[in-house]
C-alpha atoms as a PDB file:
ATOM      1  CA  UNK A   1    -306.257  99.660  15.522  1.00  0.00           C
ATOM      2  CA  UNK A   2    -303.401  96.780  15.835  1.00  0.00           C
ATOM      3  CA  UNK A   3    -302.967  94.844  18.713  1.00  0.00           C
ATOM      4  CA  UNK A   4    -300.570  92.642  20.787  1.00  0.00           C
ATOM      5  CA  UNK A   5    -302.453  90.074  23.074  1.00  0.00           C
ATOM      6  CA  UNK A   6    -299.947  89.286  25.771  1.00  0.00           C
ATOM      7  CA  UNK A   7    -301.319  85.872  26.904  1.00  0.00           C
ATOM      8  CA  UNK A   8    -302.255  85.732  30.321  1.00  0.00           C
ATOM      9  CA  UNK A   9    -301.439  89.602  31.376  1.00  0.00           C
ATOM     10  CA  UNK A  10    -303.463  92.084  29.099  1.00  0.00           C
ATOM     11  CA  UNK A  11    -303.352  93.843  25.741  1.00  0.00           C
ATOM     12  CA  UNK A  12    -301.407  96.594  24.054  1.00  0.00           C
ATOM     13  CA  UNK A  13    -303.119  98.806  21.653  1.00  0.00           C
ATOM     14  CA  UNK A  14    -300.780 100.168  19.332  1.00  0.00           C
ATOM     15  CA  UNK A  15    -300.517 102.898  16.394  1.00  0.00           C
ATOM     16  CA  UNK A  16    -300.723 101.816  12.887  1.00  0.00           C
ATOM     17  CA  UNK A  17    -297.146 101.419  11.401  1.00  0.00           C
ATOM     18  CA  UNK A  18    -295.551 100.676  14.245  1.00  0.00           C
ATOM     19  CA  UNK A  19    -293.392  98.092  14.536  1.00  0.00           C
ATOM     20  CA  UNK A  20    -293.911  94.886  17.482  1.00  0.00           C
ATOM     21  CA  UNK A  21    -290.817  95.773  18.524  1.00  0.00           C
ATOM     22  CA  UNK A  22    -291.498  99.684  19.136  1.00  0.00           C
ATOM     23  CA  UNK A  23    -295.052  98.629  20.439  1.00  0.00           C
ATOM     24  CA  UNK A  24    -293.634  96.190  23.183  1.00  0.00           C
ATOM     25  CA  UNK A  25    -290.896  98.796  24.114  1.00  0.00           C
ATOM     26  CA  UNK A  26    -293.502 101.604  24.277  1.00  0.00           C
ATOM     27  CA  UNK A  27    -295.588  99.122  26.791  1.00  0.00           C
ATOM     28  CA  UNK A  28    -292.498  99.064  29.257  1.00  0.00           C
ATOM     29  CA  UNK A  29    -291.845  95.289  28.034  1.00  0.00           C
ATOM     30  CA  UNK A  30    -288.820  93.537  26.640  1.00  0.00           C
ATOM     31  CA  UNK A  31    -289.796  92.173  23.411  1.00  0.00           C
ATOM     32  CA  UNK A  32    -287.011  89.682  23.270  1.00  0.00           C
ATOM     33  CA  UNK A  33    -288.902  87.689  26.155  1.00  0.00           C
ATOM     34  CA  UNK A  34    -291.821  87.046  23.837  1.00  0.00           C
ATOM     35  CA  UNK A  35    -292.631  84.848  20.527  1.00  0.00           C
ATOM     36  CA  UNK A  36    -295.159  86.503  18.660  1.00  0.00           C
ATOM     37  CA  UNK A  37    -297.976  84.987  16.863  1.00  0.00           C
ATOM     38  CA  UNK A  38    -299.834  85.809  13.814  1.00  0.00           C
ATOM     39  CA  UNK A  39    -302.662  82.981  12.933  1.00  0.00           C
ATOM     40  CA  UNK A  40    -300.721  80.412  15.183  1.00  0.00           C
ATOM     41  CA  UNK A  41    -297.317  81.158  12.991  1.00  0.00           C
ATOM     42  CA  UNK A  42    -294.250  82.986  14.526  1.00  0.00           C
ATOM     43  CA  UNK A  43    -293.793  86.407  12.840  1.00  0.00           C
ATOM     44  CA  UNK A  44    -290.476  88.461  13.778  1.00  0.00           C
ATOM     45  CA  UNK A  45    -290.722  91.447  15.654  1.00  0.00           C
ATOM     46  CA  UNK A  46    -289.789  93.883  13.190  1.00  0.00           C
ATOM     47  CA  UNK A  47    -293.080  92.794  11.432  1.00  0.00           C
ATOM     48  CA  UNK A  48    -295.055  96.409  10.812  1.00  0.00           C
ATOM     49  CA  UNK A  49    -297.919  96.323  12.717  1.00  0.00           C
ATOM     50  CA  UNK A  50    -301.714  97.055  10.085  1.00  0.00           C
ATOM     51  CA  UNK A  51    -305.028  96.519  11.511  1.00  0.00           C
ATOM     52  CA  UNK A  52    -303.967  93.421  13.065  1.00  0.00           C
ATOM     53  CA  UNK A  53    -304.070  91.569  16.378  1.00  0.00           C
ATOM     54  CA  UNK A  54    -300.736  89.407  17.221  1.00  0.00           C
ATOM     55  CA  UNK A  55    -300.378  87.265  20.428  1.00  0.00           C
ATOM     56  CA  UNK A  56    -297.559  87.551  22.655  1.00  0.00           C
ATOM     57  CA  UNK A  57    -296.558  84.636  24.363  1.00  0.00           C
ATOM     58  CA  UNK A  58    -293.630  84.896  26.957  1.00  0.00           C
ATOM     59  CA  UNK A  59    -290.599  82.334  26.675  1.00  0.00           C
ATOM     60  CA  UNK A  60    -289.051  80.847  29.655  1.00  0.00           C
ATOM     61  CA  UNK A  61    -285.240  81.146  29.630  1.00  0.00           C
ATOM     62  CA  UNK A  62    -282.821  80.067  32.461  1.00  0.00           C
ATOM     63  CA  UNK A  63    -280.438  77.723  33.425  1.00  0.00           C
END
């Protein structure tokens, strides 16, 4: 079962063939406040999730 580590709050299990994107949304998150990881390398959040476990680190935005 795919994953998405959210660094410093928890985990999301997700469904196989999901996208991040649908996963994070599912959650009740907002995946545009997040950089996802795959092996240390940025991966986009359309990426279909497989049997895989991405990190989700949150981005600080402001002004």
């Amino acid at each position: 079962m795919p994953s998405i580590i959210i660094i410093g709050k928890g985990t999301i299990n997700a469904d196989d063939g999901m996208t991040i994107e649908k996963a994070m949304i599912s959650a009740g998150e907002h995946p545009d406040a997040f950089i996802f990881l795959l092996g240390g390398r940025p991966i986009p959040m359309t990426s279909v999730l497989n049997e895989m476990k991405i990190e989700a680190l949150r981005v600080a935005s402001g002004g």
